[in-house]
N, C-alpha and C. Protein backbone atom coordinates (compact mmCIF):
# COMPACT_ATOMS: atom_id res chain seq x y z
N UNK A 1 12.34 6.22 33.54
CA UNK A 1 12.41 6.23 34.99
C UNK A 1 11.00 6.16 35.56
N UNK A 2 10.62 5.35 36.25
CA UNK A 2 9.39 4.92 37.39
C UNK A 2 9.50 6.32 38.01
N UNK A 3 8.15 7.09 38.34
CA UNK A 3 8.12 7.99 39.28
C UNK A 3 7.22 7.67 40.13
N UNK A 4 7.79 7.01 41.71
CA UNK A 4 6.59 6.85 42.53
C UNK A 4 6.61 7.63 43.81
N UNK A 5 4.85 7.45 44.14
CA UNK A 5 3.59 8.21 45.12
C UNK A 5 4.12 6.92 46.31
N UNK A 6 4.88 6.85 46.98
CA UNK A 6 4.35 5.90 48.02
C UNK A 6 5.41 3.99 47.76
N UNK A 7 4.90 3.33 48.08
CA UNK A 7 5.75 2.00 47.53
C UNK A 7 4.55 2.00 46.40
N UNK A 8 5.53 1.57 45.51
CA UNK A 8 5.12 1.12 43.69
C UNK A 8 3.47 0.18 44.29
N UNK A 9 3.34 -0.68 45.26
CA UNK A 9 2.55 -1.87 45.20
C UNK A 9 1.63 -1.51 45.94
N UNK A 10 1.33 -0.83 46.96
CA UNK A 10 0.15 0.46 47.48
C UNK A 10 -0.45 1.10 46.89
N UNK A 11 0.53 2.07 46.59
CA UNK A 11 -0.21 3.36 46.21
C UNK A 11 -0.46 3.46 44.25
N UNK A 12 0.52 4.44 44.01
CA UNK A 12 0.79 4.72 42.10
C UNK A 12 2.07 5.04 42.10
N UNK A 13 2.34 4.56 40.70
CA UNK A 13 3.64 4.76 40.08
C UNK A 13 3.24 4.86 38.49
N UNK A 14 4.17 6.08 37.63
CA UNK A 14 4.04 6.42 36.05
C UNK A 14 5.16 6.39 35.67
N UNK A 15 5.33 5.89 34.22
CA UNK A 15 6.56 6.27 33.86
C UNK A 15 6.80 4.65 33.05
N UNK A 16 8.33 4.45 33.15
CA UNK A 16 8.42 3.13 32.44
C UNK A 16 9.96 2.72 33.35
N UNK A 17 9.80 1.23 33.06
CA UNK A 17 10.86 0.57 33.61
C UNK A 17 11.97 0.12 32.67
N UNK A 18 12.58 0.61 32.33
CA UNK A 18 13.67 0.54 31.27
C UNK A 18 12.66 0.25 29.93
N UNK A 19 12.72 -0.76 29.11
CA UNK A 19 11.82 -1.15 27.90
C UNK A 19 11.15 -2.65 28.08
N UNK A 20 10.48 -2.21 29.29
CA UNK A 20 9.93 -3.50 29.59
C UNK A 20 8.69 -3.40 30.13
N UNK A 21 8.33 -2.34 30.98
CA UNK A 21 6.47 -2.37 30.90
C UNK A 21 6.53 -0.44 31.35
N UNK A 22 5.20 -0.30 31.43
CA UNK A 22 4.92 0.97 31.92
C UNK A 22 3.80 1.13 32.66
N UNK A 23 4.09 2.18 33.68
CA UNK A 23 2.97 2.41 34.37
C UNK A 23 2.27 3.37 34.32
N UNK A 24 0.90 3.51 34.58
CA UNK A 24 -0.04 4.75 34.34
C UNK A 24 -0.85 4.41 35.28
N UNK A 25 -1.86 5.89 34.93
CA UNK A 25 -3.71 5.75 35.59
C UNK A 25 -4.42 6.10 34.15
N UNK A 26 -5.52 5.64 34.64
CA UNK A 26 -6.96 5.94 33.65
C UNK A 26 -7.89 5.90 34.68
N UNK A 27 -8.57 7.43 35.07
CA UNK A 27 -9.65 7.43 35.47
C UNK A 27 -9.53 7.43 36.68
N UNK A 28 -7.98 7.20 37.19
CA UNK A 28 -7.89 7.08 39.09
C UNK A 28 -7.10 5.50 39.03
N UNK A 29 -7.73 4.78 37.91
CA UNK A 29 -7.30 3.35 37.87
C UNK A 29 -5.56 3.78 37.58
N UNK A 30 -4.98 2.62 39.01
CA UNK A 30 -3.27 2.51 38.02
C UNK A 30 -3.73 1.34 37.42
N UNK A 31 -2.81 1.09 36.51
CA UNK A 31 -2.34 -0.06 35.82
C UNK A 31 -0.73 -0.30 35.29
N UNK A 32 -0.64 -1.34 34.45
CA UNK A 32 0.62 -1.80 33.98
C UNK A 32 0.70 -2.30 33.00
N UNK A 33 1.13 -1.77 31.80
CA UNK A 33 0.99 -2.45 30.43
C UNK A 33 2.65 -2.74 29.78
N UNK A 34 2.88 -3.77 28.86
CA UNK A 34 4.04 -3.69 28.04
C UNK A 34 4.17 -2.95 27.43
N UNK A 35 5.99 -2.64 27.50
CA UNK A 35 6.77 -1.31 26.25
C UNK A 35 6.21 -1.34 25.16
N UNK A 36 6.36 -0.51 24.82
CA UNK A 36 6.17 -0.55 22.59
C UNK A 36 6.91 0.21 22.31
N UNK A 37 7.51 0.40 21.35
CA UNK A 37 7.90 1.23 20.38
C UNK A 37 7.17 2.32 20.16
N UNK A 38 7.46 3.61 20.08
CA UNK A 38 6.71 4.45 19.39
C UNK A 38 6.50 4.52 18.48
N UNK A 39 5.00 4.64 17.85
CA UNK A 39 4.74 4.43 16.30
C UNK A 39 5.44 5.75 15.85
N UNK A 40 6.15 5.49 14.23
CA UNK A 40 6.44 6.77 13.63
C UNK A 40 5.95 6.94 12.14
N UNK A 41 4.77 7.03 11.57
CA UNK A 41 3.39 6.53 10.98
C UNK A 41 4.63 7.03 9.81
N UNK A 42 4.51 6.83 8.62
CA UNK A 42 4.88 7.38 7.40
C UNK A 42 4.49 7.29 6.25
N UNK A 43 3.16 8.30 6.41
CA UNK A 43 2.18 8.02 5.19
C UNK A 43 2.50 8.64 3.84
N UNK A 44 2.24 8.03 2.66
CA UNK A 44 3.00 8.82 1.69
C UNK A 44 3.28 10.36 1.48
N UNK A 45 2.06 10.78 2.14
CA UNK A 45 1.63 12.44 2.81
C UNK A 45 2.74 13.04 3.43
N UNK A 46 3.41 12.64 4.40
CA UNK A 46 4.16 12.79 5.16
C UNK A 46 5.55 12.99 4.19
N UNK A 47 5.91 11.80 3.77
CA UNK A 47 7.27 11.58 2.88
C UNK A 47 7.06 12.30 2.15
N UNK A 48 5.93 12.75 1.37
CA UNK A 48 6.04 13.82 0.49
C UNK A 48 6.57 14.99 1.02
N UNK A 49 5.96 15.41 1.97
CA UNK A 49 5.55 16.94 2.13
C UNK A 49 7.43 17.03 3.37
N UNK A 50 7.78 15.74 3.61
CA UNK A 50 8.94 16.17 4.35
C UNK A 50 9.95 16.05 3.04
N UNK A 51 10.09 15.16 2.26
CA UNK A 51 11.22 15.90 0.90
C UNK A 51 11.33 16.84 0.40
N UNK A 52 10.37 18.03 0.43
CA UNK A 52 10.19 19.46 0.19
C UNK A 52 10.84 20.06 1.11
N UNK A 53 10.31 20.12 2.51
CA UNK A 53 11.00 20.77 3.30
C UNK A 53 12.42 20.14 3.42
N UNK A 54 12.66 18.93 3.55
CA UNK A 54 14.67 18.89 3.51
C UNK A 54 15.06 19.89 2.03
N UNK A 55 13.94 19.74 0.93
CA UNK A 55 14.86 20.44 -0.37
C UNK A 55 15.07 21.67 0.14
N UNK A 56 14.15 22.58 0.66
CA UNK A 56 13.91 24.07 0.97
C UNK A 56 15.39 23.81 1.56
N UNK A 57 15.14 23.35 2.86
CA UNK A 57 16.48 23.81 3.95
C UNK A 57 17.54 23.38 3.06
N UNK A 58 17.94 22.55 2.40
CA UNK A 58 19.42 22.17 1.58
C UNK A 58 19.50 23.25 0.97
N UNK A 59 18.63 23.96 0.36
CA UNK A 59 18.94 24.43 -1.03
C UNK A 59 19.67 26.14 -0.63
N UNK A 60 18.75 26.60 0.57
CA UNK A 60 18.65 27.87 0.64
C UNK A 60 19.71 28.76 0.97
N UNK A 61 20.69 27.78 1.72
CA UNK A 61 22.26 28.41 1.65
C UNK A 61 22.64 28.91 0.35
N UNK A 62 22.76 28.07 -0.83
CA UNK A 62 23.05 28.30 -1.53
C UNK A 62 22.59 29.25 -2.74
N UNK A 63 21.11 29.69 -2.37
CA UNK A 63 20.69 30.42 -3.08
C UNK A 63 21.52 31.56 -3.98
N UNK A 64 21.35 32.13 -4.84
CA UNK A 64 21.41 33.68 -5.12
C UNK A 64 21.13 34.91 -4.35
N UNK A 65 22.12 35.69 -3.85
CA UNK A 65 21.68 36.77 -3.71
C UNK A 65 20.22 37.71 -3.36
N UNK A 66 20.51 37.58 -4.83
CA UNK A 66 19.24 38.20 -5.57
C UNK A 66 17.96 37.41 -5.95
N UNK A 67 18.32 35.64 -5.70
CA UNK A 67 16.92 35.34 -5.45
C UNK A 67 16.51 35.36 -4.15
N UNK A 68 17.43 35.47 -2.90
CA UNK A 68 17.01 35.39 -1.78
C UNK A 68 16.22 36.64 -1.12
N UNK A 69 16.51 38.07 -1.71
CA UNK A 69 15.94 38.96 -1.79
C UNK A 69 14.52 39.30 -2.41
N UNK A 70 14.08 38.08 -3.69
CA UNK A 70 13.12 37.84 -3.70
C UNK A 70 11.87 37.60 -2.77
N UNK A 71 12.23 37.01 -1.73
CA UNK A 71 11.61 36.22 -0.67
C UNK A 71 11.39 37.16 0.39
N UNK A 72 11.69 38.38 0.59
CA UNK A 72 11.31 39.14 1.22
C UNK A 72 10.24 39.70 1.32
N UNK A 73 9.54 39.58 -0.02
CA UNK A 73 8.29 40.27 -0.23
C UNK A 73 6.87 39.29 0.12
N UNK A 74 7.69 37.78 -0.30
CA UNK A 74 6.97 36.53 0.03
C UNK A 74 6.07 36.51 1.29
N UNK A 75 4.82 35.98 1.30
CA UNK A 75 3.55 36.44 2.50
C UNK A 75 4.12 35.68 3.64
N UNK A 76 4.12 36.46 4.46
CA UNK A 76 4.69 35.70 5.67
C UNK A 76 6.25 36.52 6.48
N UNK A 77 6.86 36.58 5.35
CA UNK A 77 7.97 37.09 5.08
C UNK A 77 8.72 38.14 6.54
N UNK A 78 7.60 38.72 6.50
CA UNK A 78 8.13 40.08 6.98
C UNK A 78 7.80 39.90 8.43
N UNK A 79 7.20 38.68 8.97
CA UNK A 79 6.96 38.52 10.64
C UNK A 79 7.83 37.20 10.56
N UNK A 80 7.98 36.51 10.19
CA UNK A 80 9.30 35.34 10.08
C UNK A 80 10.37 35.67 9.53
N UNK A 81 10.43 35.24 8.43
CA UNK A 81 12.27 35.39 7.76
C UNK A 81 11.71 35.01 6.06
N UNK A 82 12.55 35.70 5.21
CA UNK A 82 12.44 35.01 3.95
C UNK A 82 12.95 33.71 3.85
N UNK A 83 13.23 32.81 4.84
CA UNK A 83 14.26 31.95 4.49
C UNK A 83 12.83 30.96 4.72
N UNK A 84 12.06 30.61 6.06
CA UNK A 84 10.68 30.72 6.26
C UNK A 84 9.49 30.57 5.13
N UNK A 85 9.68 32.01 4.88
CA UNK A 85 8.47 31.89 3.40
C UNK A 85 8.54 31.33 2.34
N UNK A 86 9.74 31.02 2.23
CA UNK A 86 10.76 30.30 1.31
C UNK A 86 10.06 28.94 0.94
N UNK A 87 10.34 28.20 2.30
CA UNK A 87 9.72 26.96 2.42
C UNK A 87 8.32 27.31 2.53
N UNK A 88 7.64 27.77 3.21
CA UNK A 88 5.91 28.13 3.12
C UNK A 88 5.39 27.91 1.92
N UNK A 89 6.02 28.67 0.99
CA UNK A 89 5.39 28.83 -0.16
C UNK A 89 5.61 27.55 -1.07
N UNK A 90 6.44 26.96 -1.36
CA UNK A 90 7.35 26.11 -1.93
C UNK A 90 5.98 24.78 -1.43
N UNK A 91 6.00 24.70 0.19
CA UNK A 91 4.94 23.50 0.96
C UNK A 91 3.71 24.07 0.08
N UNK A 92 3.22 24.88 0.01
CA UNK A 92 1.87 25.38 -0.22
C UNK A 92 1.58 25.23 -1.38
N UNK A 93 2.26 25.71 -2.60
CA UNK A 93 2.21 24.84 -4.01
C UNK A 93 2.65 23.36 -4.22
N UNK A 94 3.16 22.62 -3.45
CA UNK A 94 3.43 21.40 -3.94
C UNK A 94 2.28 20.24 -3.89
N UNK A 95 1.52 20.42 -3.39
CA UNK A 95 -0.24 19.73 -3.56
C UNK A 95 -0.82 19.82 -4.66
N UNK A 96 -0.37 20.97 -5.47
CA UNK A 96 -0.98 21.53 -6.90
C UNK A 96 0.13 21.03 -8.11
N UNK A 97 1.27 20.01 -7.50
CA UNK A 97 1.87 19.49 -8.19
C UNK A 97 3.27 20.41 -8.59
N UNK A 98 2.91 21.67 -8.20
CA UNK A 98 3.77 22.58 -8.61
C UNK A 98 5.29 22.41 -7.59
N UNK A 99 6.51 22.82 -8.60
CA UNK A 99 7.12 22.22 -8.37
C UNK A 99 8.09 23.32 -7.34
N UNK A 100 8.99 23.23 -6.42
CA UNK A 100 10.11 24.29 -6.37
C UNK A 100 10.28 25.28 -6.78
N UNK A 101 10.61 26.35 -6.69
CA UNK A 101 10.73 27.28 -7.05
C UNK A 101 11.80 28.22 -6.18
N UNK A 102 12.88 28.54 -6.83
CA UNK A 102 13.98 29.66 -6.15
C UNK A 102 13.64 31.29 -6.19
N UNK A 103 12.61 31.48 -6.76
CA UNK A 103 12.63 32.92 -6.62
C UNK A 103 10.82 33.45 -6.50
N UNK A 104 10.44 34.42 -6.04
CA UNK A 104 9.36 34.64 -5.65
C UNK A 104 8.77 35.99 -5.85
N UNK A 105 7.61 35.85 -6.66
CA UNK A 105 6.50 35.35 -7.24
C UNK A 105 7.77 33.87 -8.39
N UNK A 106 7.16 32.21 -8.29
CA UNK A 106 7.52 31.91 -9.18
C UNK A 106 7.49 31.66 -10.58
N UNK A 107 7.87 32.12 -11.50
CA UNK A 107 7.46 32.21 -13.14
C UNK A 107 7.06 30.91 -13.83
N UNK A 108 8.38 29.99 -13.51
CA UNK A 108 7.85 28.88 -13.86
C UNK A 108 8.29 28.92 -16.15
N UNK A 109 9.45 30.03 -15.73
CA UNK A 109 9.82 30.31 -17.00
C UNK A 109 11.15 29.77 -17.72
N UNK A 110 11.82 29.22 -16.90
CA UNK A 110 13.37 29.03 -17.15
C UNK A 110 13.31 27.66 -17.84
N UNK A 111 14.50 27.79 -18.57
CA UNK A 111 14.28 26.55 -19.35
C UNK A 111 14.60 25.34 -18.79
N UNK A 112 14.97 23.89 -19.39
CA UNK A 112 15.22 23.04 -18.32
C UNK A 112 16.29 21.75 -19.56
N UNK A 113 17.01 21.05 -18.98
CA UNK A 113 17.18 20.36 -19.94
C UNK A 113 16.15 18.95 -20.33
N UNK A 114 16.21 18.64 -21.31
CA UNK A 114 14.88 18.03 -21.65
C UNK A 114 14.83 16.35 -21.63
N UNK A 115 16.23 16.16 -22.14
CA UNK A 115 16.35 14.58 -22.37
C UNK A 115 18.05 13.91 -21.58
N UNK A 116 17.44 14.22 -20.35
CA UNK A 116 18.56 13.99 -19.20
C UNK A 116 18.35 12.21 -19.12
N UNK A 117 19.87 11.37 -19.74
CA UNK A 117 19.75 10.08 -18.97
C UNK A 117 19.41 9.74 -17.68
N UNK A 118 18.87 8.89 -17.13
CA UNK A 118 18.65 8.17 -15.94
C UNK A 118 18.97 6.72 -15.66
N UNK A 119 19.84 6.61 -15.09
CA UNK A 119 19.89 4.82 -14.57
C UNK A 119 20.01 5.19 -13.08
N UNK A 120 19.36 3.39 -13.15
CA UNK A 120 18.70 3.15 -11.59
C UNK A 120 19.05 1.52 -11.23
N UNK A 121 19.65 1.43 -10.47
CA UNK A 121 19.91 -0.13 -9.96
C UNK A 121 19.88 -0.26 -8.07
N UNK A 122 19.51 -1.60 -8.30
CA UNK A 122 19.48 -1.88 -6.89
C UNK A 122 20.99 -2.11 -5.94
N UNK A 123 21.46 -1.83 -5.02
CA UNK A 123 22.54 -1.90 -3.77
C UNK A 123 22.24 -2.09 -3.18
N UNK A 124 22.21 -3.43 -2.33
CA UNK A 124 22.01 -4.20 -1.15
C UNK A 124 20.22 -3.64 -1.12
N UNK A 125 19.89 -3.19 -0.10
CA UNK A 125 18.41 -2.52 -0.09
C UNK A 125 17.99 -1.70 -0.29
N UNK A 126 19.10 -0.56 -1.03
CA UNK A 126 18.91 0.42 -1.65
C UNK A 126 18.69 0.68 -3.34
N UNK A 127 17.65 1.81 -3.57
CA UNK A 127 17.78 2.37 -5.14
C UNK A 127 18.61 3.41 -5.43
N UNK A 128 19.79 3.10 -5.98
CA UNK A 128 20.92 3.95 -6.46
C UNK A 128 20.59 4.61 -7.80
N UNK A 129 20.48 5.86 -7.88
CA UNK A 129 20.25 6.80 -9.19
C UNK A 129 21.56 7.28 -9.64
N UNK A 130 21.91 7.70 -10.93
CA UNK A 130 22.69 8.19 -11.00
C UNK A 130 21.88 8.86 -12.78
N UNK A 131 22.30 10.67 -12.62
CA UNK A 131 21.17 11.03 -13.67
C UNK A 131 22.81 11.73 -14.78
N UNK A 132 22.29 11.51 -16.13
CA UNK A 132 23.01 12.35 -16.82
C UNK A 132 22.45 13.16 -17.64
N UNK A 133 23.19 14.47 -18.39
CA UNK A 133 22.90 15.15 -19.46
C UNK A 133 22.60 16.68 -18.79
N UNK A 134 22.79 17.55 -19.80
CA UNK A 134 22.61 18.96 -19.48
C UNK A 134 23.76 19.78 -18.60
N UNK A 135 23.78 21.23 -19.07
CA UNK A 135 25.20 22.09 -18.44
C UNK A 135 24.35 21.75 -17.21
N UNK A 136 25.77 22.34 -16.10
CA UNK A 136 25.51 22.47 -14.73
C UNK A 136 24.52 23.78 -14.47
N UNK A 137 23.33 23.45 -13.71
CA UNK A 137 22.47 24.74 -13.13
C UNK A 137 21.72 24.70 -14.30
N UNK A 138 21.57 23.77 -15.47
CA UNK A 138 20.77 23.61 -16.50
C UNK A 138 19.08 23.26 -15.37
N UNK A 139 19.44 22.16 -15.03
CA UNK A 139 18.57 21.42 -14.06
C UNK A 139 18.54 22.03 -12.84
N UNK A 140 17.89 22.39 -11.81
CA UNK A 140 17.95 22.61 -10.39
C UNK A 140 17.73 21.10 -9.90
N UNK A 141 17.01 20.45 -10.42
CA UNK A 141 17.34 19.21 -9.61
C UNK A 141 16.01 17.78 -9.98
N UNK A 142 16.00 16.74 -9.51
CA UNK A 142 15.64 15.96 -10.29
C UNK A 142 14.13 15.45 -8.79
N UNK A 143 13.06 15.30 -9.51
CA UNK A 143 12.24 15.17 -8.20
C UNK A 143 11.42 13.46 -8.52
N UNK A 144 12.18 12.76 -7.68
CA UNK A 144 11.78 11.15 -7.52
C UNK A 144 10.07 10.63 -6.91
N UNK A 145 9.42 10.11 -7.82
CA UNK A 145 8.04 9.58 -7.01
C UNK A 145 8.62 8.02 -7.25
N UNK A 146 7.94 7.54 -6.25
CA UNK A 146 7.51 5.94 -6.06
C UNK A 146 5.95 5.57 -6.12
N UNK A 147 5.71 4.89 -7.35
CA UNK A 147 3.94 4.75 -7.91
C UNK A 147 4.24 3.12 -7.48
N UNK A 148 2.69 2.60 -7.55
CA UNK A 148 2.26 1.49 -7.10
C UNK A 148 2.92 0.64 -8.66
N UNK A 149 2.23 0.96 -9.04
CA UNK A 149 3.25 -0.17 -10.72
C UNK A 149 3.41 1.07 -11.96
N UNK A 150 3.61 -0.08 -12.71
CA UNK A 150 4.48 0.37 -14.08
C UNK A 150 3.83 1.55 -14.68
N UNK A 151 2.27 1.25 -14.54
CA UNK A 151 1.54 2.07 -15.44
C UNK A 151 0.82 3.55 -14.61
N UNK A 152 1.59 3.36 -12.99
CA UNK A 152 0.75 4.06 -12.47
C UNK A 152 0.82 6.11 -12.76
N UNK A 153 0.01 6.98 -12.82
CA UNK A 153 0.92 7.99 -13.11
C UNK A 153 1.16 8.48 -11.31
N UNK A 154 1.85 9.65 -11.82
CA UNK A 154 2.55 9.82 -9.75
C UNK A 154 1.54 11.27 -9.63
N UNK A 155 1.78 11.23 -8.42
CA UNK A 155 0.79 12.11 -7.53
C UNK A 155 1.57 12.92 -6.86
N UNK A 156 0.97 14.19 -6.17
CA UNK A 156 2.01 15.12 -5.24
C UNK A 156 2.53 13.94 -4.04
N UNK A 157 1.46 13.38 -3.64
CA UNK A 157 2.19 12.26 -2.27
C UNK A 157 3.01 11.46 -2.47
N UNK A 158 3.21 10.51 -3.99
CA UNK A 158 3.78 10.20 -4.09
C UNK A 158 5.79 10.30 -4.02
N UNK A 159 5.56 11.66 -4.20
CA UNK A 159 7.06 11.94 -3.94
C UNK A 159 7.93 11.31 -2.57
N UNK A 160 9.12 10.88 -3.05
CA UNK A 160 9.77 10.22 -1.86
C UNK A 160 11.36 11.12 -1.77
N UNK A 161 12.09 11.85 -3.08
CA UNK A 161 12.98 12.50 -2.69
C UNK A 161 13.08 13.63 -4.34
N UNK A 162 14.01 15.07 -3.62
CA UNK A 162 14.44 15.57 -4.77
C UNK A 162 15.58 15.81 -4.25
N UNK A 163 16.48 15.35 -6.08
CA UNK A 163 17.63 15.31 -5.93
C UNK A 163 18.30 16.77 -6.47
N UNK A 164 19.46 17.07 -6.17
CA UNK A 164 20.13 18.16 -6.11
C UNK A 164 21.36 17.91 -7.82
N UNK A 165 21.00 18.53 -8.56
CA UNK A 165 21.68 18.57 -9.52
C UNK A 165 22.84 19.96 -9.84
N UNK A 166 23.84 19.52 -8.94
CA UNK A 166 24.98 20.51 -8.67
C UNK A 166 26.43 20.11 -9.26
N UNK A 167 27.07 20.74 -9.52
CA UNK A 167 28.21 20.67 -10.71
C UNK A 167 27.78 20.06 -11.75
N UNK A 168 29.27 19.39 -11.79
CA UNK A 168 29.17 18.50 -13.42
C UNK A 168 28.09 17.11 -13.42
N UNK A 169 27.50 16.85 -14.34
CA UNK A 169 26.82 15.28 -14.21
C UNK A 169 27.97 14.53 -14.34
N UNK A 170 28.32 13.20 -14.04
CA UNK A 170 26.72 12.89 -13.32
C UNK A 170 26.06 13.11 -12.16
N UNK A 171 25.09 13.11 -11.14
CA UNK A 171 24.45 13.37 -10.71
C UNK A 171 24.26 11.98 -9.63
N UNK A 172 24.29 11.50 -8.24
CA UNK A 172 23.97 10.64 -7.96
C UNK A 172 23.29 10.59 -6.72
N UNK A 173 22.35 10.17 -6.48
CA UNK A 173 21.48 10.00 -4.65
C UNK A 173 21.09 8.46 -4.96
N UNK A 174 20.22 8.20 -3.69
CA UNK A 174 19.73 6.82 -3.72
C UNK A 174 18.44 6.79 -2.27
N UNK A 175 17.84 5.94 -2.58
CA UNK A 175 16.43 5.70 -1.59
C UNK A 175 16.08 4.61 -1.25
N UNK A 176 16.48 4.44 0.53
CA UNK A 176 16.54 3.13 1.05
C UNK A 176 16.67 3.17 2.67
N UNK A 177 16.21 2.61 3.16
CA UNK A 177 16.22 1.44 3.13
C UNK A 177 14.76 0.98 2.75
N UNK A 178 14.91 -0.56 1.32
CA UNK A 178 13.51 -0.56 0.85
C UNK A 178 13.05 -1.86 1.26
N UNK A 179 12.12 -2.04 1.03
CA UNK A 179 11.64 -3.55 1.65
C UNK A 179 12.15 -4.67 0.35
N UNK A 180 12.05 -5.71 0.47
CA UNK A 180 12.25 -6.79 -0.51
C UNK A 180 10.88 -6.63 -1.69
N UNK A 181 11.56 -6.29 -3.04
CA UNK A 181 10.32 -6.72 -3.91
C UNK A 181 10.49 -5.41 -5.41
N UNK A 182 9.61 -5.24 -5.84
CA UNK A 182 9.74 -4.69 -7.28
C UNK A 182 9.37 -3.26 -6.62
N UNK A 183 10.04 -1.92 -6.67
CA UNK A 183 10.11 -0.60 -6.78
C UNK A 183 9.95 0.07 -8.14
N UNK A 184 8.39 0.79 -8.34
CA UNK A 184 8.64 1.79 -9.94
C UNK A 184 8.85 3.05 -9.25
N UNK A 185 9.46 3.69 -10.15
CA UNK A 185 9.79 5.07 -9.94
C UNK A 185 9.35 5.61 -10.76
N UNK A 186 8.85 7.27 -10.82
CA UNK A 186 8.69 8.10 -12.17
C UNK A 186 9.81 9.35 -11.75
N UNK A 187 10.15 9.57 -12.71
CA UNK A 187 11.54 11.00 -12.53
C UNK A 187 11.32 12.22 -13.16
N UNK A 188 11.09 13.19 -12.64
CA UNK A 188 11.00 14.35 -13.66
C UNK A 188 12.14 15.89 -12.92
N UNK A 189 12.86 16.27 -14.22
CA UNK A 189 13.75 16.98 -13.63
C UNK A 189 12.90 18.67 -13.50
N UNK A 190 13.61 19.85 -12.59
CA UNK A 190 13.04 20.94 -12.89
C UNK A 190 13.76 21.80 -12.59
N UNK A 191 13.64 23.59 -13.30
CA UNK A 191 14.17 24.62 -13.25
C UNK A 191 14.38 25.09 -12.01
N UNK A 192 15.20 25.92 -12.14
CA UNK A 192 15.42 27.04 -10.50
C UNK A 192 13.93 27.68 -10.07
N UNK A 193 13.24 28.35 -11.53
CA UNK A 193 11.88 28.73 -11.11
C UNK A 193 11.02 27.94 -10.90
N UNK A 194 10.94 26.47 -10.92
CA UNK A 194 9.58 26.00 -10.70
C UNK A 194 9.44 24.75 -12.17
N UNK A 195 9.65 25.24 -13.23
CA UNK A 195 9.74 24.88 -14.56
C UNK A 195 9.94 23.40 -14.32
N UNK A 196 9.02 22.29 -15.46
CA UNK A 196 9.26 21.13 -15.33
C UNK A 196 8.34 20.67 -16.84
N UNK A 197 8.16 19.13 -16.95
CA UNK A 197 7.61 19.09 -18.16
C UNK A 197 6.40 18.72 -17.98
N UNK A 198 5.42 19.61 -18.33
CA UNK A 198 4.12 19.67 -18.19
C UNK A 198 2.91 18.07 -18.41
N UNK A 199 2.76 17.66 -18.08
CA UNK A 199 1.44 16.51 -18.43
C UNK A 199 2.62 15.50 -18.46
N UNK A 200 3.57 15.84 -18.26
CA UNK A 200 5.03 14.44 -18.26
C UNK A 200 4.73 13.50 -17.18
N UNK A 201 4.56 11.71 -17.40
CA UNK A 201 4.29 11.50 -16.37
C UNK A 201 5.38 11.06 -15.24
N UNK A 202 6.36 11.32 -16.23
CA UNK A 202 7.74 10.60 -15.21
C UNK A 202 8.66 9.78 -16.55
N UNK A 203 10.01 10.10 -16.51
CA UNK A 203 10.92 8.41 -16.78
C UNK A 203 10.73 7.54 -15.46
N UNK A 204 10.04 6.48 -16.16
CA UNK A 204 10.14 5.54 -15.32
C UNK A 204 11.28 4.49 -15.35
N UNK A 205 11.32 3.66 -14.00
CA UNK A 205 12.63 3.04 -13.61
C UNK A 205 12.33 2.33 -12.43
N UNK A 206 12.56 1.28 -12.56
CA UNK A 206 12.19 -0.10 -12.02
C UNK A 206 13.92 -1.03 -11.16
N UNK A 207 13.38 -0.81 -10.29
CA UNK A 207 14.45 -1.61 -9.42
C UNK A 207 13.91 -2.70 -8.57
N UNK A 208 14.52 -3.87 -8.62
CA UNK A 208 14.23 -4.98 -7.81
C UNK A 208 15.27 -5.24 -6.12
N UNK A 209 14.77 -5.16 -5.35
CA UNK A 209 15.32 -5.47 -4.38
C UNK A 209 15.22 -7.07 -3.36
N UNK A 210 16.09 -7.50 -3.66
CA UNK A 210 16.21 -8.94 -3.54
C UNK A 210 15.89 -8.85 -1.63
């Protein structure tokens, strides 16, 4: 909506005209420039550090009990919510590569299953996963990077999603919409505490999107 001082062609007017130009001042100056789009930047930084926080919030309903009581003691905790420190802490180690963690202080002790299948194919513009192997709650869940090529190893930014490994396998998510062209992935699954395979650089998995 145009908000105007007077007639639009006198005086000033701000604001925008449906998606077709906008008006402002700079400096006292009005002017009139074309719509844009708002940029919504999405640097690998970003995609990283927001797949953590969707994992936190998915996960935390479902917690334990008794790991959620953990989180009480968690820094922060006691002027927010454990649910809060939850994610805090979880954001705050994942730069150090470190992975999730359901209970707090995390040990990083639980075992994990070790040699979980993975297939990966392309759907229309999407990468469809689907993971197998290991009892249910063996895995807490499977954490997806996207590297520049085959040989690349993955980085905390690199992360683009973690998947939720709940009931029986198999296991299935997918990540898309992708641009046209060759996608590597590296996959590494991890424990409720944190637990994952150390110096592992990923199963990698290669999807083409036509």
């Amino acid at each position: 909506m145009v908000k105007v001082q007077g007639p639009v062609s006198s005086l000033s007017a701000s604001g925008g005209l449906g998606k077709t130009v906008i008006f402002s001042t700079n400096r006292g100056q009005a002017y009139v420039k074309r719509w844009a789009a708002p940029a919504n930047p999405r640097t690998n930084l970003q995609t990283s550090l927001r797949a953590i926080t969707r994992w936190c919030s998915s996960q935390w309903a479902g917690l334990l009990a008794a790991s959620k009581t953990t989180w009480e003691t968690a820094p922060g905790a006691a002027s927010t919510s454990p649910f809060n420190a939850f994610v805090a802490e979880n954001l705050r180690r994942w730069p150090d590569l470190l992975f999730p963690s359901s209970v707090y202080p995390p040990t990083e002790a639980a075992s994990f299953y070790t040699s979980p299948q993975i297939n990966a194919a392309a759907q229309g513009r999407r990468a469809e996963f689907l993971f197998y192997g290991g009892a249910p709650g063996q895995n807490w869940g499977f954490a997806i990077f996207e590297v520049a090529t085959a040989v690349a190893f993955r980085t905390w930014s690199d992360l683009v999603r973690c998947s939720f490994a709940s009931g029986s396998p198999p296991w299935t998510d997918w990540i898309g919409p992708l641009d046209p062209g060759i996608h590597y992935f590296r996959i590494l699954q991890f424990s409720l505490d944190g637990q994952h395979p150390i110096g592992n650089a990923g199963r990698l998995r290669t999807v083409t999107i036509a």
